[in-house]
Protein backbone atom coordinates (compact mmCIF):
# COMPACT_ATOMS: atom_id res chain seq x y z
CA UNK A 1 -7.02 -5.22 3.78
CA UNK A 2 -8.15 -5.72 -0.01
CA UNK A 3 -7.89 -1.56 0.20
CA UNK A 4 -3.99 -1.37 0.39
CA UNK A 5 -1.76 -2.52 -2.53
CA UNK A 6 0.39 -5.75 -2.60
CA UNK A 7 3.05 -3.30 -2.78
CA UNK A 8 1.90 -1.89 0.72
CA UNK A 9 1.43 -4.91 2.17
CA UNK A 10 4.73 -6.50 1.55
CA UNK A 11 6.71 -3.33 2.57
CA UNK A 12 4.33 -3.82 6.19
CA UNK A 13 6.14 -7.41 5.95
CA UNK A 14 3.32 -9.39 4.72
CA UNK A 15 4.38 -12.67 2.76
CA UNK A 16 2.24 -14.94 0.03
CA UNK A 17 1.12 -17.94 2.28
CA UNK A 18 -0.32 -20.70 0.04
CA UNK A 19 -2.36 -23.43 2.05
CA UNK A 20 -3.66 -26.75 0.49
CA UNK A 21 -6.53 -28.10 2.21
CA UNK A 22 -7.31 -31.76 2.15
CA UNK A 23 -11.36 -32.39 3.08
CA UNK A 24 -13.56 -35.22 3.23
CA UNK A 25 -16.38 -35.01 0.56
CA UNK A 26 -19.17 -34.28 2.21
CA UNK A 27 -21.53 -37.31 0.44
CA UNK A 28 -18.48 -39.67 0.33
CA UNK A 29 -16.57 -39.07 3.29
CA UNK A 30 -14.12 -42.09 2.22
CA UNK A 31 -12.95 -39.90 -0.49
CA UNK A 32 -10.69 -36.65 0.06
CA UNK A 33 -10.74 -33.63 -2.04
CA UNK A 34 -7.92 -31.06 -1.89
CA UNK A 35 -8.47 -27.17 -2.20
CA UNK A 36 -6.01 -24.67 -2.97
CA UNK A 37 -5.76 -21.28 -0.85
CA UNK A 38 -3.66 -18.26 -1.24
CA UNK A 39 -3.22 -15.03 0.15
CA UNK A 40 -0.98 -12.11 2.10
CA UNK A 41 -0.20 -13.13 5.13
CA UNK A 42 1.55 -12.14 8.27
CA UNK A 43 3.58 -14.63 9.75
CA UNK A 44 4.10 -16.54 12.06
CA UNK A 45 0.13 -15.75 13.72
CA UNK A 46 -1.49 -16.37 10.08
CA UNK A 47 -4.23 -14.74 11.13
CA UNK A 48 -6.04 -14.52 7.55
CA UNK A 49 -5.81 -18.50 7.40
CA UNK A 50 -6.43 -19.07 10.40
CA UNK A 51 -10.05 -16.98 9.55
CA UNK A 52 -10.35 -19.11 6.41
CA UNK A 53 -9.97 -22.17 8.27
CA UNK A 54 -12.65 -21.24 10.62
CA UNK A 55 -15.02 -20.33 7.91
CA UNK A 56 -14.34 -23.48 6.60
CA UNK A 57 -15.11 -25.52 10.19
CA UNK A 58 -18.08 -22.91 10.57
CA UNK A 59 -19.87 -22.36 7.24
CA UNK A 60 -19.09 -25.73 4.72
CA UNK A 61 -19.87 -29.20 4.87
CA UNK A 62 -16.98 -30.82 4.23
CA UNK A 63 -14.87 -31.48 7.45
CA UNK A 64 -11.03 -30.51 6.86
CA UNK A 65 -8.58 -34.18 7.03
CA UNK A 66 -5.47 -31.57 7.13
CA UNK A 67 -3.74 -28.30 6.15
CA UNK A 68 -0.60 -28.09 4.92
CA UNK A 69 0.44 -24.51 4.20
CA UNK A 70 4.11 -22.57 3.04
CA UNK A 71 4.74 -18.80 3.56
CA UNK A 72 7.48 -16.67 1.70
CA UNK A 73 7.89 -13.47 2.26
CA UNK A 74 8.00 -11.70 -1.50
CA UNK A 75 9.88 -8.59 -0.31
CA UNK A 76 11.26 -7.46 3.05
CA UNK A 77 11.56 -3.76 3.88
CA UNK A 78 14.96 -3.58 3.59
CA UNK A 79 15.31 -4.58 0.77
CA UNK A 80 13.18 -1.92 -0.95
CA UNK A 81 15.34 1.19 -2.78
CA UNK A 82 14.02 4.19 -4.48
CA UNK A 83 15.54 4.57 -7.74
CA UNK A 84 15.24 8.27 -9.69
CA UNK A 85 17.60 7.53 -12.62
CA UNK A 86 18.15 4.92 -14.88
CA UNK A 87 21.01 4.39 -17.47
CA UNK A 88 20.23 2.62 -20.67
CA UNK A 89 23.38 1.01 -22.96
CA UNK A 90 23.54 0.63 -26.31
């Protein structure tokens, strides 16, 4: 995916999903850490966070206490124009 442009990937109807994880330090598991993740994203399957969330269970110690995550949508395709002119004033 890293190949295409944001551009690209918002016309396909991707969106910026932000996700903050809150995990229990692995040496102190009484205290929580949080961890800030953000990517494109295609809603409502999240498929890229739900990857990071198993590389998260799979490859690091600390075990997650919750997600919380928020998805916007930067541009939608129709709302995309080609413009060939431009008029400046004064």
């Amino acid at each position: 995916m890293r190949d295409v442009s944001e551009l690209e990937l918002m016309l396909k109807g991707y969106g910026l999903t932000t996700a903050q994880f809150l995990y229990h330090m692995p040496d102190h598991p009484h205290l929580l850490q949080t961890f800030i993740w953000q990517d494109y994203d295609l809603a409502p399957e999240f498929p890229g966070l739900f990857r990071f969330i198993r590389f998260w269970e799979t490859r690091l110690d600390g075990p997650l206490h919750s997600v919380r995550y928020t998805h916007r949508l930067m541009i939608a395709p129709n709302e995309w124009r080609n413009v060939k002119g431009e008029f400046v004033l004064h």
